[in-house]
Protein backbone atom coordinates (compact mmCIF):
# COMPACT_ATOMS: atom_id res chain seq x y z
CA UNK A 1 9.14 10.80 13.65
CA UNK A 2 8.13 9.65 10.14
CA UNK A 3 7.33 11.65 6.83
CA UNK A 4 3.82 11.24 6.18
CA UNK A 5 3.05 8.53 3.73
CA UNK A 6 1.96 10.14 0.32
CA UNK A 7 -0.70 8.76 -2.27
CA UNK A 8 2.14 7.65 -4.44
CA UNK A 9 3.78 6.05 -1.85
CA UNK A 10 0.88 3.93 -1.10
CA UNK A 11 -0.09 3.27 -4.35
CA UNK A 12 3.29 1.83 -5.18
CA UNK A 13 3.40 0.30 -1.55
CA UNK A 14 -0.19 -1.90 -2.94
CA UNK A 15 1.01 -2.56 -6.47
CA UNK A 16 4.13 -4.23 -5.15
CA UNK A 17 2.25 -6.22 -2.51
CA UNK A 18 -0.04 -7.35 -5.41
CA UNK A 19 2.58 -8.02 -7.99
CA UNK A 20 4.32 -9.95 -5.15
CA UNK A 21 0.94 -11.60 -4.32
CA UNK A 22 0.33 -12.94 -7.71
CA UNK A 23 3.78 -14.25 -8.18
CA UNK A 24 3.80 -15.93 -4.87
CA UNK A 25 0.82 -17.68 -5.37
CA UNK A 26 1.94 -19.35 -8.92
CA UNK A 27 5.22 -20.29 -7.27
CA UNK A 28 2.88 -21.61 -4.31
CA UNK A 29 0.77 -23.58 -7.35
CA UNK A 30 3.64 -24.65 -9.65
CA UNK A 31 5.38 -26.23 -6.72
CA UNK A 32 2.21 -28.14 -4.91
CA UNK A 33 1.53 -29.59 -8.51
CA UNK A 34 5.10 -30.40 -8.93
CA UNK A 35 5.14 -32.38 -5.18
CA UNK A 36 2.00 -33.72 -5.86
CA UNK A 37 3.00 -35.21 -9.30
CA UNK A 38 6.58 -36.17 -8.11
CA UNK A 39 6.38 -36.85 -4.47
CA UNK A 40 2.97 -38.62 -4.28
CA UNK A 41 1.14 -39.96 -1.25
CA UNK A 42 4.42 -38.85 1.25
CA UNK A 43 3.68 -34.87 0.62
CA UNK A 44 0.08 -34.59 1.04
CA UNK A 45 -0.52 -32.74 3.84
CA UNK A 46 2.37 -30.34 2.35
CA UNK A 47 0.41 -29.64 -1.13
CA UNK A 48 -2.82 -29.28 0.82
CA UNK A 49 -1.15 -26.31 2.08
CA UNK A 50 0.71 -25.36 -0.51
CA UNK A 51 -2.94 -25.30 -2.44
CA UNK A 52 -4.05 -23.56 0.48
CA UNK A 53 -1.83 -20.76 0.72
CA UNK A 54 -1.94 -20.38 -3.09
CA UNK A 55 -5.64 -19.42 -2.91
CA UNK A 56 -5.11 -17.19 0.37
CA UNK A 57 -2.49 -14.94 -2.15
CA UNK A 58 -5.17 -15.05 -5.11
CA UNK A 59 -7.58 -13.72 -2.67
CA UNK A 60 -5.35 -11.10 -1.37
CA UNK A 61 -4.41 -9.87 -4.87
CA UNK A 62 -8.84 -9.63 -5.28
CA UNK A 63 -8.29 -7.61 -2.34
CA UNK A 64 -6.24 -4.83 -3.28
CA UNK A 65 -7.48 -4.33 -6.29
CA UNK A 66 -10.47 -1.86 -5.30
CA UNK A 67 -7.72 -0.19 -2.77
CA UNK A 68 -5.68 0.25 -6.43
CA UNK A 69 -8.59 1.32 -8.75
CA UNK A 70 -9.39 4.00 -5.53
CA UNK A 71 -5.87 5.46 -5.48
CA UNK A 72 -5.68 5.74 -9.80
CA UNK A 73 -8.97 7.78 -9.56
């Protein structure tokens, strides 16, 4: 059986997943630009969902914000 998770545990637990979140999705952004300006026409589909799963991270990091403003109050 597990410990029980703690507040602090969490809270670090949803400021990693964020930090991870937000550096995943410029990585994600850097490297469709970088395809689409070096690669061209052969990559499209590729920096389509690079772009894609760039803006899926942004809106995760939105997410967890509230959950992180809730757990500093």
């Amino acid at each position: 059986m597990s410990t029980p998770l703690t507040v602090d545990e969490l809270r670090t637990a949803l400021d990693e997943i964020r930090q991870t979140s937000a550096r995943l999705g410029a990585q994600a952004t850097n490297l469709a630009a970088r395809a689409d300006h070096d690669l061209g026409r052969d990559v499209a589909e590729i920096v389509k969902d690079l772009r894609a799963a760039a803006r899926q991270l942004r809106v995760t990091q939105l997410l967890l914000e509230p959950a992180k403003a809730d757990l500093a109050a």
